[in-house]
Protein backbone atom coordinates (compact mmCIF):
# COMPACT_ATOMS: atom_id res chain seq x y z
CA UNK A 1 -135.33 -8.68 -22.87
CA UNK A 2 -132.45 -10.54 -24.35
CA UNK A 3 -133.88 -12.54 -27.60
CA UNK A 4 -132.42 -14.92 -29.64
CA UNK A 5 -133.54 -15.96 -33.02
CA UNK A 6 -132.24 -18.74 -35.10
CA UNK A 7 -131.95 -18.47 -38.93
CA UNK A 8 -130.84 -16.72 -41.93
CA UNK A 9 -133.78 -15.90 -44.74
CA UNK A 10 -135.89 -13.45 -45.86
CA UNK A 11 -138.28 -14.76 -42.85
CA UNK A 12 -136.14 -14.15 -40.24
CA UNK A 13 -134.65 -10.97 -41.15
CA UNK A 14 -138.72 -10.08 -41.27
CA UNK A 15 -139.41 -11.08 -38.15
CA UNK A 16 -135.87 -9.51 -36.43
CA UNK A 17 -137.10 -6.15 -38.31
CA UNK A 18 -140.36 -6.65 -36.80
CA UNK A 19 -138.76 -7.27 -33.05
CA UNK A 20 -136.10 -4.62 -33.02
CA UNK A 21 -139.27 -1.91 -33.00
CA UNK A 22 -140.63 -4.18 -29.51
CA UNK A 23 -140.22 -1.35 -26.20
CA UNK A 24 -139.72 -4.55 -24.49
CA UNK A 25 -136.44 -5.66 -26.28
CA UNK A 26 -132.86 -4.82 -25.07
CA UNK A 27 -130.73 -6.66 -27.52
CA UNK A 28 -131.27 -9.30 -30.43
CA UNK A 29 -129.13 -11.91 -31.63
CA UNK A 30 -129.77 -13.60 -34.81
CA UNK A 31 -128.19 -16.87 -35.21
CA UNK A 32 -126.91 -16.80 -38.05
CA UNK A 33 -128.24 -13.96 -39.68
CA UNK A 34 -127.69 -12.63 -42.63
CA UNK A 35 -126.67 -8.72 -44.10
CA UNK A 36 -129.61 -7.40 -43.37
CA UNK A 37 -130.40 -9.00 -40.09
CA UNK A 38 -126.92 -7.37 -38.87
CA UNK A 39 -128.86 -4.06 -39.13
CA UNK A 40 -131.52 -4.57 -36.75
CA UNK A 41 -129.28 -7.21 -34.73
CA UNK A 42 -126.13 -8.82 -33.86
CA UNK A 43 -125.27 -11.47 -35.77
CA UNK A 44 -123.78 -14.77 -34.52
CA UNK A 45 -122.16 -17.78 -36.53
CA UNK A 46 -124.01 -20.78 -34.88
CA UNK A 47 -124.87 -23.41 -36.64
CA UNK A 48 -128.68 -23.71 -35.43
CA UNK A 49 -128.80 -27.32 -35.48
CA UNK A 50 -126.51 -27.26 -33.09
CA UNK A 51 -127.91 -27.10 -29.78
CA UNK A 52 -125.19 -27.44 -27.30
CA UNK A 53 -123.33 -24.23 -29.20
CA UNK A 54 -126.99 -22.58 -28.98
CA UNK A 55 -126.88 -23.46 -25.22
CA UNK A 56 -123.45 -21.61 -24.67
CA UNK A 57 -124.66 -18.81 -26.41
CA UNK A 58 -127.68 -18.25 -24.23
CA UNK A 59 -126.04 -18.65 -21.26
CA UNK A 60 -123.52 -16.36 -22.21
CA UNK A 61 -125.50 -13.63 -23.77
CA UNK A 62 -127.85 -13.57 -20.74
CA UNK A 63 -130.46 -15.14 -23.26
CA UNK A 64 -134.46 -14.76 -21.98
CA UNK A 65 -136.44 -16.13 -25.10
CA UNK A 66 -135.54 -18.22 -28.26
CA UNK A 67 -137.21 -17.99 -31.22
CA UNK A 68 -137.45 -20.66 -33.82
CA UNK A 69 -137.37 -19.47 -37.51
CA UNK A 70 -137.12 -22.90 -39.73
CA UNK A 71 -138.55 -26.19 -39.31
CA UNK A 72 -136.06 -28.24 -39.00
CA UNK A 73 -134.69 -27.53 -35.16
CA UNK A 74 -137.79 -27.87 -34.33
CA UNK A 75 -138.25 -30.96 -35.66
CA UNK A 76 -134.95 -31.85 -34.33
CA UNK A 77 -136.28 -31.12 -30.80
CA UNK A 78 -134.89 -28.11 -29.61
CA UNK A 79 -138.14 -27.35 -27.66
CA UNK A 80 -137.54 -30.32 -25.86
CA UNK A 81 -133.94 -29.75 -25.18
CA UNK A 82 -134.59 -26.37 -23.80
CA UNK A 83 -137.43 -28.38 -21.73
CA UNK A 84 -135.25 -30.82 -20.58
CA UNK A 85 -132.20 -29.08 -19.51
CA UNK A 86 -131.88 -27.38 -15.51
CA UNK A 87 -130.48 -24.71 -16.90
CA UNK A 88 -133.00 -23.59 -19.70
CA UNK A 89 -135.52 -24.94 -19.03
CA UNK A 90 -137.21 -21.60 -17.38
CA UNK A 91 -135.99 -19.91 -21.10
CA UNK A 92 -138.90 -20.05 -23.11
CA UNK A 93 -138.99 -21.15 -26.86
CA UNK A 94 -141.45 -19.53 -29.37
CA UNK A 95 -141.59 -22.77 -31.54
CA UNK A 96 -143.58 -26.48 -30.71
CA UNK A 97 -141.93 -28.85 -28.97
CA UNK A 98 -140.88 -32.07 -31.14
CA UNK A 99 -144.72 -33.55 -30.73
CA UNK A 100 -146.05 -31.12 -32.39
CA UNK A 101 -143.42 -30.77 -34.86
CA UNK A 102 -144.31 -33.49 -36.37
CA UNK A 103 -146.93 -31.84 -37.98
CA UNK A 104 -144.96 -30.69 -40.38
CA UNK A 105 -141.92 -33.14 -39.83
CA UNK A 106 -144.18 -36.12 -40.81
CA UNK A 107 -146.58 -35.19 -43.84
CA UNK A 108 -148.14 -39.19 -42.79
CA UNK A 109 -148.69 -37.80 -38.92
CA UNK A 110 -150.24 -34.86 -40.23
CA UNK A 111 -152.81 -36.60 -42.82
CA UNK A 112 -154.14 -39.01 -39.82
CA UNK A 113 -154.27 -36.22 -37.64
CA UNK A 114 -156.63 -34.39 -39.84
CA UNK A 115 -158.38 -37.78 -40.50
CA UNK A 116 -158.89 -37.76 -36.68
CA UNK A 117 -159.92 -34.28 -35.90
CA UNK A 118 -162.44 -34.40 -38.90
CA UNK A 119 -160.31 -31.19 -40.31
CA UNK A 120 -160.93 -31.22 -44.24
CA UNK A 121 -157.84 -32.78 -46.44
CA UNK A 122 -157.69 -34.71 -49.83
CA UNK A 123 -158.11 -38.42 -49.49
CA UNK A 124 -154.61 -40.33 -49.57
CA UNK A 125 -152.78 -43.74 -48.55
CA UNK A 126 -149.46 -43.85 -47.51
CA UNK A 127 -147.25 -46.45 -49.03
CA UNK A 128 -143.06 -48.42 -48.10
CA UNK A 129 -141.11 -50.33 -49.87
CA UNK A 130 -142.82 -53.15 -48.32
CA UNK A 131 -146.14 -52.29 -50.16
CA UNK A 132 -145.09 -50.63 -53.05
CA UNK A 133 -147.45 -52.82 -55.70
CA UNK A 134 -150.31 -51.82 -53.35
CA UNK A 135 -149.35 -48.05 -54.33
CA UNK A 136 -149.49 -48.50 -57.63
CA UNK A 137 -152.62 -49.65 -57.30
CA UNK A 138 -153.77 -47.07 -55.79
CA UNK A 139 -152.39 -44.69 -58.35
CA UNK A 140 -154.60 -46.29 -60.89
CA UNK A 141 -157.56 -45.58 -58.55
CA UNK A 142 -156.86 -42.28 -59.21
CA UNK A 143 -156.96 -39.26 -61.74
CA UNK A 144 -154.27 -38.01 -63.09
CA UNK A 145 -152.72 -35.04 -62.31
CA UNK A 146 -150.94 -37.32 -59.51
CA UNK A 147 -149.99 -36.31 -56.17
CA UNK A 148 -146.94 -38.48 -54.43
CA UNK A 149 -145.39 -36.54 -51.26
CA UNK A 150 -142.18 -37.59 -49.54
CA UNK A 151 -143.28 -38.42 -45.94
CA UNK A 152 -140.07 -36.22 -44.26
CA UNK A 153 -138.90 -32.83 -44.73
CA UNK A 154 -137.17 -33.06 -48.24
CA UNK A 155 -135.93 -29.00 -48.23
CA UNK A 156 -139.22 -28.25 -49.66
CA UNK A 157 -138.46 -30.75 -52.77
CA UNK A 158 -140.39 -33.86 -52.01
CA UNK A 159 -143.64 -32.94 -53.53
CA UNK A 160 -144.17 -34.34 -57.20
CA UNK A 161 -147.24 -33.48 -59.39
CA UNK A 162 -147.52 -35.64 -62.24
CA UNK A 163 -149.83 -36.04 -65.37
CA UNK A 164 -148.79 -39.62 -66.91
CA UNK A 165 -149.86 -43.00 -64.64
CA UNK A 166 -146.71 -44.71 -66.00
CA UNK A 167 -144.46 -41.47 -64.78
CA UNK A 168 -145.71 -41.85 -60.89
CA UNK A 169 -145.60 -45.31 -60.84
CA UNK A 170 -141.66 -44.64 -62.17
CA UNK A 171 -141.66 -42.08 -59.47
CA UNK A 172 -143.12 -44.01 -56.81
CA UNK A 173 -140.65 -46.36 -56.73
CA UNK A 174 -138.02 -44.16 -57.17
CA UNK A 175 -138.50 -42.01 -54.29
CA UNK A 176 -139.54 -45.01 -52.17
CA UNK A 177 -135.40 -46.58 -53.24
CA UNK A 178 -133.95 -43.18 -51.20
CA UNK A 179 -134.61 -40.04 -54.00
CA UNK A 180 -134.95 -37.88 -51.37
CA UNK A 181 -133.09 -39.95 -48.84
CA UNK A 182 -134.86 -41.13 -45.69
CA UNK A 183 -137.47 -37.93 -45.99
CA UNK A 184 -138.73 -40.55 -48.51
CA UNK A 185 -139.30 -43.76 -46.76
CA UNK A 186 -142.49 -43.06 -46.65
CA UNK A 187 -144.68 -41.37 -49.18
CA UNK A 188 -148.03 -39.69 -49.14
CA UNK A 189 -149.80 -40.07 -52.67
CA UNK A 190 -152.80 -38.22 -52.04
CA UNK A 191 -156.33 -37.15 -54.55
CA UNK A 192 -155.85 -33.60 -56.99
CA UNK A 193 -157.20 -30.63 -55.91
CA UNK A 194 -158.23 -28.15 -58.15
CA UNK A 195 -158.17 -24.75 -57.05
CA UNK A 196 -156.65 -21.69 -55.65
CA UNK A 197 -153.99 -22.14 -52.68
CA UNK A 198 -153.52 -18.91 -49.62
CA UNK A 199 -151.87 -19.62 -46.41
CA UNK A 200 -153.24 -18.55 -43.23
CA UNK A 201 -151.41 -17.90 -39.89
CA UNK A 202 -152.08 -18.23 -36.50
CA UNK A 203 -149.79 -18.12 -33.12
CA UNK A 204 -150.87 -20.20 -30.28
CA UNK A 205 -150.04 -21.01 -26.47
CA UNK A 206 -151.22 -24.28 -26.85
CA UNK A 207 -154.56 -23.18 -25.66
CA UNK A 208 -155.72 -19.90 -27.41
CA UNK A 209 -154.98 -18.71 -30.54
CA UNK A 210 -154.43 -15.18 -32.62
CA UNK A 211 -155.50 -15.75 -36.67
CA UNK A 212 -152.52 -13.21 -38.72
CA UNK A 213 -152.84 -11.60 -42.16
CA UNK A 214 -153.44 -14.20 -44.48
CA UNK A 215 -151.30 -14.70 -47.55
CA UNK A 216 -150.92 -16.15 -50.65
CA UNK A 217 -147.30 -17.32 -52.08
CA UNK A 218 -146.05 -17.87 -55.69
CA UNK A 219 -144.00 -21.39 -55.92
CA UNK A 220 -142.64 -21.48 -59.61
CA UNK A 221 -140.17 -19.71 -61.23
CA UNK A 222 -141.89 -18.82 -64.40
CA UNK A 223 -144.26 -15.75 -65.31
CA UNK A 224 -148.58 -17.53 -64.78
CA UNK A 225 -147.12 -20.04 -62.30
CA UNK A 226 -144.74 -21.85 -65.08
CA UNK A 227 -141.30 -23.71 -64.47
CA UNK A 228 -139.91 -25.47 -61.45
CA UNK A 229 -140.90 -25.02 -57.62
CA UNK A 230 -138.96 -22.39 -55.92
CA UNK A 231 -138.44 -21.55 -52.48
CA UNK A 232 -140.89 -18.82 -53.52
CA UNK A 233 -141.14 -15.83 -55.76
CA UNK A 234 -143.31 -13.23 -54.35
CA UNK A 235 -146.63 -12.76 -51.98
CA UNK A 236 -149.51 -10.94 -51.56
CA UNK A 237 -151.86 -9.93 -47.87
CA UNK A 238 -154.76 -9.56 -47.79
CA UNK A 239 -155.74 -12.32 -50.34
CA UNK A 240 -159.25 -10.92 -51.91
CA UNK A 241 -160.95 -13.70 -52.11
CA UNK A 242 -160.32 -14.60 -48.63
CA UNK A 243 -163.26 -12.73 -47.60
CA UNK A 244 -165.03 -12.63 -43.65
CA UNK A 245 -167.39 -15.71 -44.45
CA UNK A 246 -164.58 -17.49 -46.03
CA UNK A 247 -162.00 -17.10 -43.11
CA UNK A 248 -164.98 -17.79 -40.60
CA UNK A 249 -164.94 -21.33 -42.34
CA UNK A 250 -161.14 -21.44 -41.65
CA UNK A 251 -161.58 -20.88 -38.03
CA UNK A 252 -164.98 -23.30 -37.77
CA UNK A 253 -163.50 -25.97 -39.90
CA UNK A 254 -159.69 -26.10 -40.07
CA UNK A 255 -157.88 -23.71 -37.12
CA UNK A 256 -160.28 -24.73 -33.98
CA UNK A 257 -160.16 -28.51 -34.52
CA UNK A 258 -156.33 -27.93 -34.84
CA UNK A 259 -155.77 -26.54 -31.65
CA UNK A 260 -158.61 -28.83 -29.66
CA UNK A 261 -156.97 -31.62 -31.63
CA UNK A 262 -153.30 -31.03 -29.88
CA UNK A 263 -154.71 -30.17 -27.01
CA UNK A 264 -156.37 -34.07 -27.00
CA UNK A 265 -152.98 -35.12 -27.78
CA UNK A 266 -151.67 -33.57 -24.88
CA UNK A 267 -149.15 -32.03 -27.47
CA UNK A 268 -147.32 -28.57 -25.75
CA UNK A 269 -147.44 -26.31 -28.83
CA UNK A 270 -146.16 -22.63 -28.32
CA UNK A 271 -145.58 -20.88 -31.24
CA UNK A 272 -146.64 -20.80 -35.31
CA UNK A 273 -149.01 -22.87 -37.27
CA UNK A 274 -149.07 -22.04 -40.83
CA UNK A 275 -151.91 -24.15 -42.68
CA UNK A 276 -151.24 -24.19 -46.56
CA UNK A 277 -154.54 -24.18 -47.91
CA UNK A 278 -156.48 -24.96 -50.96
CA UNK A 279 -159.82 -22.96 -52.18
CA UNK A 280 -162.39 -25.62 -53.96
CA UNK A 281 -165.57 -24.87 -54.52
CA UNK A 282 -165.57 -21.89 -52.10
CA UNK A 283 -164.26 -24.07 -49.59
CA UNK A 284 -160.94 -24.73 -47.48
CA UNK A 285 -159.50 -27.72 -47.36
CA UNK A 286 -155.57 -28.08 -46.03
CA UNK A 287 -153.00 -29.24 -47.92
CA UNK A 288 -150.14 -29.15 -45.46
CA UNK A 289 -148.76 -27.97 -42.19
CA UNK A 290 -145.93 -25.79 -41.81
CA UNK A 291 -144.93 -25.34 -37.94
CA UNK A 292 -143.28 -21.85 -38.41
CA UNK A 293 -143.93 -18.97 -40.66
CA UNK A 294 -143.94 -19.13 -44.38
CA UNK A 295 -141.13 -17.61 -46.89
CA UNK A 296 -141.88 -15.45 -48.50
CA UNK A 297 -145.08 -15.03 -46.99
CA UNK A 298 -143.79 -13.70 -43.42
CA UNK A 299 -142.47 -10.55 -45.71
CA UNK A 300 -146.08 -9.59 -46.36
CA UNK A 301 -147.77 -10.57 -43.05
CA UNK A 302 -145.09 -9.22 -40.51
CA UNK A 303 -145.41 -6.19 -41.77
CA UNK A 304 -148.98 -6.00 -41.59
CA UNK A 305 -148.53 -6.47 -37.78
CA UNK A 306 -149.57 -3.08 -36.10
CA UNK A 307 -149.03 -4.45 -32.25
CA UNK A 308 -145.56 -5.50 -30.69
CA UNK A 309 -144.83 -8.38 -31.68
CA UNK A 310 -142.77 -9.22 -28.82
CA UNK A 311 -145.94 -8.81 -26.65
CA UNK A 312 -147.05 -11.46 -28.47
CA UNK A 313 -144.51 -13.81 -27.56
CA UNK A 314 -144.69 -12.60 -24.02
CA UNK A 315 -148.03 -13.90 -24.08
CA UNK A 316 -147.81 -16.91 -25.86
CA UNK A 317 -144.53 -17.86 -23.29
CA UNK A 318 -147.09 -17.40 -20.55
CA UNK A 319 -150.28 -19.05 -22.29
CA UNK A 320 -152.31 -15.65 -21.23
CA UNK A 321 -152.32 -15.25 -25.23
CA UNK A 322 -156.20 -14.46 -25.08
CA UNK A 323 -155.17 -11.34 -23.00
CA UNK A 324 -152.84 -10.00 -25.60
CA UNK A 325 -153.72 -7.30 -28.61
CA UNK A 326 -153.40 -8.09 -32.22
CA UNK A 327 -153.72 -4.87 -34.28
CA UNK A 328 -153.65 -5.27 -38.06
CA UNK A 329 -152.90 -2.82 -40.80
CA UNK A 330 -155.62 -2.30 -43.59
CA UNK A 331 -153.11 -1.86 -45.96
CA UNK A 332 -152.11 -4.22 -48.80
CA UNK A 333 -148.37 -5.81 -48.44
CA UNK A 334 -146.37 -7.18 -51.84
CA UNK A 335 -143.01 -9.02 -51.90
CA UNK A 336 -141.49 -9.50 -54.93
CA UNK A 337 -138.07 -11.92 -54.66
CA UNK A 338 -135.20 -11.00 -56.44
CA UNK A 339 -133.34 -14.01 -57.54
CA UNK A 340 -129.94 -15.19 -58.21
CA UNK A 341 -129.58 -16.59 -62.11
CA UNK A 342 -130.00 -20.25 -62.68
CA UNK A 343 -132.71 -20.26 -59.53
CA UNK A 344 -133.70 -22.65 -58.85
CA UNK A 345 -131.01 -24.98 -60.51
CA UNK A 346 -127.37 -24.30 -60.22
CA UNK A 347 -126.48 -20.66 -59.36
CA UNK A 348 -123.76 -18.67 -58.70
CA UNK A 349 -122.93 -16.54 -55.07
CA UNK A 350 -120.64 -13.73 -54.04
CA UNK A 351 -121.96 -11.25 -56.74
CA UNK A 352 -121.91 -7.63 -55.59
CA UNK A 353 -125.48 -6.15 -54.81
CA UNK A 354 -126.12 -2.39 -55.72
CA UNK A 355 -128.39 0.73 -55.00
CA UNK A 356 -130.02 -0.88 -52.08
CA UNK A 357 -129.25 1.88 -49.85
CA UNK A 358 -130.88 3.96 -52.82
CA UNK A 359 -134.48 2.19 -52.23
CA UNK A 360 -136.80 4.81 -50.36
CA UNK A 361 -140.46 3.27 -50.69
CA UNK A 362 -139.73 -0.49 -49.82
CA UNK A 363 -138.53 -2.61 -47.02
CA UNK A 364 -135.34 -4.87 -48.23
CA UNK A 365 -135.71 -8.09 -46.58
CA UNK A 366 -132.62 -10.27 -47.13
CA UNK A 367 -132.67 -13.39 -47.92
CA UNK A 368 -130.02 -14.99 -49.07
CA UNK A 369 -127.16 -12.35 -48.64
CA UNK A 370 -123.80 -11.59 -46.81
CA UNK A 371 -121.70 -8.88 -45.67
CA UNK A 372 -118.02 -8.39 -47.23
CA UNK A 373 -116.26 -5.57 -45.81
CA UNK A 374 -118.44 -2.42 -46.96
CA UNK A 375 -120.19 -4.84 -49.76
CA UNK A 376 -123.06 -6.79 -49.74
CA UNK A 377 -123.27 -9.87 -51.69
CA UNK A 378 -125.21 -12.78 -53.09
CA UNK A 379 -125.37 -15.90 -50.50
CA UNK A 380 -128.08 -17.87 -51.93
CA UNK A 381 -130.67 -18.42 -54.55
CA UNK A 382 -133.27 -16.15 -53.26
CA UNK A 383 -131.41 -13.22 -52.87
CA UNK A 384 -133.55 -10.20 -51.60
CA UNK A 385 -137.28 -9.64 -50.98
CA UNK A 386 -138.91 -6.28 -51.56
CA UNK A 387 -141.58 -5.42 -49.89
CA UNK A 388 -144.51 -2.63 -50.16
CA UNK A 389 -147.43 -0.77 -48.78
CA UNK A 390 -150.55 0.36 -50.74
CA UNK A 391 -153.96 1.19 -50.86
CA UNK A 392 -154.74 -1.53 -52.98
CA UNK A 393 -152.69 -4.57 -54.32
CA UNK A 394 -151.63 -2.73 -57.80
CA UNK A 395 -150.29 -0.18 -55.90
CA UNK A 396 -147.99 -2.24 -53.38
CA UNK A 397 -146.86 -4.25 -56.53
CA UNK A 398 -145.83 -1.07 -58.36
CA UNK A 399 -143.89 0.36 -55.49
CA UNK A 400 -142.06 -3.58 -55.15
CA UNK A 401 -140.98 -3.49 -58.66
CA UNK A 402 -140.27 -0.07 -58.91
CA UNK A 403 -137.37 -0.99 -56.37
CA UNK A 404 -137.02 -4.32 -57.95
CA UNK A 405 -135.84 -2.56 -61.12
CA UNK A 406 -133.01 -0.18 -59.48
CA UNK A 407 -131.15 -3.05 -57.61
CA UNK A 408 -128.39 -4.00 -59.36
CA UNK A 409 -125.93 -7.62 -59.31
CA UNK A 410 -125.21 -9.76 -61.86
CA UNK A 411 -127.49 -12.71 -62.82
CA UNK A 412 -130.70 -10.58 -61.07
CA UNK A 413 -134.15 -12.36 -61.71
CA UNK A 414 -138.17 -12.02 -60.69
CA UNK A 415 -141.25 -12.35 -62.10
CA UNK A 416 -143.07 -9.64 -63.28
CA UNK A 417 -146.48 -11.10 -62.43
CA UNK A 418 -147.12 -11.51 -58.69
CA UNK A 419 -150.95 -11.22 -58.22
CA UNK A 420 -151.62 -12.14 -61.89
CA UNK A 421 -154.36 -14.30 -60.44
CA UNK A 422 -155.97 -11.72 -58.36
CA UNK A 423 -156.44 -9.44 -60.37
């Protein structure tokens, strides 16, 4: 098979690592890739919101599955525009079609879709410009820490957490006037949760589902969850206290009425569903939606994957997904990001990246780099992620920092505490 997968992170380069060891594949494009990506693929400068250029490029690499990385094509509708076009239409697309996009395109659509399917969330209202004294009132309803939520997909920026009533009411209106543009039109303020958060995984055909490695992601830049909200900072799989009576809950409460829920809404959903989710009082309740993998979560679950993961897709392409194998790896899997200086505020690129060829007991997934003659450099804020096996969580982390420590480029950061909380 010919594949084609769109993006450039630390997520996709995961998942082209992961689909370069497939029997089944001949060659793999990555559109656009990054350095590392160009190692397990060919690289190709498409912008991948750009679907007519994405057409050409299937046609003319003999193209016979796309696969979706980020969110936002496929909230775009590229599944449909594959769907609707003579010519690709028989191509298929690992990735929802717009419908079910929305799940994570419209954090409104989502919250009444869990309200309908009885799947457990925290209680919210959304609120316009048109009733924006009616929000207000409903933040004084609440407790404080607040929670107000920019309806669109706001680069992973449109979720505020505040402690003072006056501050989200300020905030409120703010982000209602355009703060996050029209992502903000709409926003979600929803009830506190108090708890621990994990992510859990599952590919679909629209009618059967596999459950991956779980996960759970640190967000903030600072050491004990501190600072501002990154793109993330590290991960850990398996969590611990995701346990077999915990996860059964997941499936009974939160994954099953997913899938019978888009199945009621006639929604044609091939491909991801990552539910972000919140432990409270030993129970799950969601938090959000994601339609594609997680970053940097993906760098811990993919390589937990045992079976081909291109068999997967083969499956899920042909909804016989039930048929298919999933194999997973007892081991533990830890990411640690490496960061560019300044992260996540203003940052500087094109620094020269050292000693990764010198890393022997991690797997570099690149993130945010690019290729310069015989140099690799910095691209991005999130620069590198560095995964490891081991027989237990301490033991993955020590191998990740161990190769955390010998790359080299100017401005490096991480934390040093990645699993502080499971310990």
């Amino acid at each position: 098979m010919n594949i084609l997968l769109l993006g450039s992170g630390g997520r996709e380069h995961a998942l082209a690592w992961k689909i370069n060891q497939s029997d089944k594949i001949n060659k793999l494009y990555i559109a656009p890739g990054n350095a590392g990506t160009s190692e397990v693929g060919e690289n190709i400068n498409i912008n991948i919101l750009d679907f007519e250029a994405i057409k050409t490029c299937v046609i003319e690499k003999n193209i016979d599955m796309l696969i979706v990385g980020p969110e936002q094509p496929l909230v775009d509708g590229i599944g449909d525009y594959f769907l609707e076009d003579s010519i690709l239409q028989k191509i298929p697309v690992i990735g929802p079609v717009k419908a079910g996009a929305i799940l994570e395109g419209s954090k409104d659509f989502a919250k009444d879709f869990m309200m309908k399917y009885n799947i457990p969330t925290a209680k919210y209202k959304s609120f316009t410009n048109s009733n924006l004294e009616e929000g207000k009132k409903f933040l004084e309803s609440l407790s404080a820490p607040y929670v107000l939520k920019a309806d669109g997909l706001a680069a992973g920026k449109g979720v505020l957490i505040l402690d003072d009533l006056d501050e989200a009411k300020k905030a409120l209106k703010e982000m209602l006037a355009g703060q996050f543009g029209d992502a903000s039109a709409t926003v979600v303020i929803e009830e506190f949760l108090d708890g621990i958060e994990l992510s859990v995984f599952v590919i679909t055909d629209g009618k059967s589902y596999k459950i991956l490695p779980e996960a759970k992601d640190y967000k903030r830049i600072g050491e004990e969850d501190a600072g501002l909200n990154t793109g993330g900072m590290g991960a850990v799989s398996p969590v611990p206290f995701a346990n077999k009576e915990f996860m059964q809950k997941v499936e009974e409460q939160i994954i099953k009425p997913t899938i019978n829920g888009l199945i009621s809404e006639k929604i044609k959903y091939k491909g991801f569903i990552f539910f972000g989710l919140i432990k409270v009082n030993e129970e799950p309740i969601v938090i959000e939606y994601n339609v594609r993998m997680g970053d940097p979560e993906t760098e811990v679950v993919i390589p937990r994957i045992k079976s081909d993961i291109v068999d997967l897709f083969v499956h899920t392409a042909q909804e016989t997904l039930e048929e298919a194998t999933l194999e997973i790896c007892n081991e533990y899997c830890t990411t640690v990001m490496l960061v560019s200086g300044g992260y996540p505020g203003s940052h500087e690129k094109g620094k020269k990246i050292e000693k990764i060829e010198e890393i022997k007991n991690s797997i570099l997934f690149h993130a945010g780099t690019k290729q310069s003659g015989e140099n690799v450099l910095t691209n991005g804020g999130r620069v590198i992620a560095v995964s490891s096996y081991g027989e237990n969580m301490n033991d993955a982390l020590e191998k990740s920092y161990k190769s955390a420590e010998q790359i080299e480029f100017t401005g490096k950061n991480y934390r040093k505490d990645i699993g502080f909380d499971l310990k």
